[in-house]
Protein backbone atom coordinates (compact mmCIF):
# COMPACT_ATOMS: atom_id res chain seq x y z
CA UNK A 1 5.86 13.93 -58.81
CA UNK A 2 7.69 16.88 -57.24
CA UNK A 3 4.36 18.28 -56.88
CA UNK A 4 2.96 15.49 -55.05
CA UNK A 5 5.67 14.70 -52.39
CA UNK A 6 5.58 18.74 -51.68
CA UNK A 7 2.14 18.79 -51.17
CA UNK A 8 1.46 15.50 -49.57
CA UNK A 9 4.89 14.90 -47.76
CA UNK A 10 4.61 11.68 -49.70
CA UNK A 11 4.70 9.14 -52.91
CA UNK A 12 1.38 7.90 -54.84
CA UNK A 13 1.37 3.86 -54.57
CA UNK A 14 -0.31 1.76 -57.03
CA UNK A 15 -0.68 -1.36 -53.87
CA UNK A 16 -0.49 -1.80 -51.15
CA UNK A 17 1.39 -4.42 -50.81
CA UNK A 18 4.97 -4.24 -48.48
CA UNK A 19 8.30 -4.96 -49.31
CA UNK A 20 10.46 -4.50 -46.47
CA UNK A 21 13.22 -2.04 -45.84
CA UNK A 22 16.87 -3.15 -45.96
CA UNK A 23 19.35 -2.09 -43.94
CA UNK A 24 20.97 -0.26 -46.28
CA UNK A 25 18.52 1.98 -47.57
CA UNK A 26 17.56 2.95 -44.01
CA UNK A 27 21.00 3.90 -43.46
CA UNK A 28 20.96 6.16 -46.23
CA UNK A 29 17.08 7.83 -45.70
CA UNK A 30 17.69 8.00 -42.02
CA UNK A 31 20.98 10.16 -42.37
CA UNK A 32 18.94 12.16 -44.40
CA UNK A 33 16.08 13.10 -42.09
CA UNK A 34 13.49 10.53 -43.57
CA UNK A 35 12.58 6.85 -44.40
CA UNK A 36 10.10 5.53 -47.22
CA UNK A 37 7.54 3.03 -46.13
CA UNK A 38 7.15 -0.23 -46.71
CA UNK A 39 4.43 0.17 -49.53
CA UNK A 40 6.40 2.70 -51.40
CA UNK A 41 9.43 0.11 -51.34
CA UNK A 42 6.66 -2.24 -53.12
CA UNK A 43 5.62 0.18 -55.29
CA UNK A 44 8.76 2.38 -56.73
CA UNK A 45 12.03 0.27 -57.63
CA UNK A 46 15.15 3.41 -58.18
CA UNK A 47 15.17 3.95 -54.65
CA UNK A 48 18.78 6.75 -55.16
CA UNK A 49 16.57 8.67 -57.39
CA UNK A 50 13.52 9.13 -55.22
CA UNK A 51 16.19 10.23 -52.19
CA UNK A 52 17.48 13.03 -54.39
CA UNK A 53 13.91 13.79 -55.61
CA UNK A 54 12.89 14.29 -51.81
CA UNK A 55 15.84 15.99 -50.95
CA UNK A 56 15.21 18.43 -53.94
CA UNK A 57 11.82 19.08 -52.75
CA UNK A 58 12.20 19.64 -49.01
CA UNK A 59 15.83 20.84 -50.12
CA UNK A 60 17.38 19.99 -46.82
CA UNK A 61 19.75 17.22 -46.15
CA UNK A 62 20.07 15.56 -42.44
CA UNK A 63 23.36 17.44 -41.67
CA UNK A 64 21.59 20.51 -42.14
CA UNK A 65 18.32 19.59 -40.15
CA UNK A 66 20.90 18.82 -37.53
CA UNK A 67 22.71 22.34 -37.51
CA UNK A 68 18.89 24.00 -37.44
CA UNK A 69 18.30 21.79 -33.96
CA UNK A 70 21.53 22.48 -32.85
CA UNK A 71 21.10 26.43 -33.13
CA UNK A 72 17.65 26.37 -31.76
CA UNK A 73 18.55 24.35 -28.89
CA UNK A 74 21.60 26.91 -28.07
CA UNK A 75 19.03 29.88 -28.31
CA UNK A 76 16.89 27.76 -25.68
CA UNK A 77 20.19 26.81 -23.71
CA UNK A 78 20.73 30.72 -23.10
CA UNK A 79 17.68 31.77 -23.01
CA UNK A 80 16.81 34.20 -19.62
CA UNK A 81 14.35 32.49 -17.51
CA UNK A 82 12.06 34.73 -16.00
């Protein structure tokens, strides 16, 4: 599975049928740096253990996506303009 989410930045569905997102698990993807789809809602049913299967994959949470912008945008900030 590891394999596959690295590969294809995402989750093999059986259908495509929807289920859709709750509030809660948005909260908890988005602070993360990502949200599942509808389908793989449908599809996959231990939502906590596919967020720490991402997150060990792409092994970076949101907070440290955030400090990455944050530097880049300083190095931008100061940058000389020609």
């Amino acid at each position: 599975m590891q394999a596959i989410i690295k590969l294809f930045k995402g989750l093999p569905i059986k259908t495509k049928q929807k289920k859709i997102l709750t509030k809660e698990l948005l909260e908890k993807t988005i602070k993360k740096g990502f949200i599942f789809s509808e389908e793989v809602m449908y599809n996959y049913s231990n939502y906590d253990e596919l967020i720490v299967l991402v997150e060990k994959v792409f092994g970076i949470t949101g907070s440290q996506a955030n400090k990455t912008f944050h530097k880049s945008w300083k190095k931008v900030k100061e940058a000389k303009v020609e």
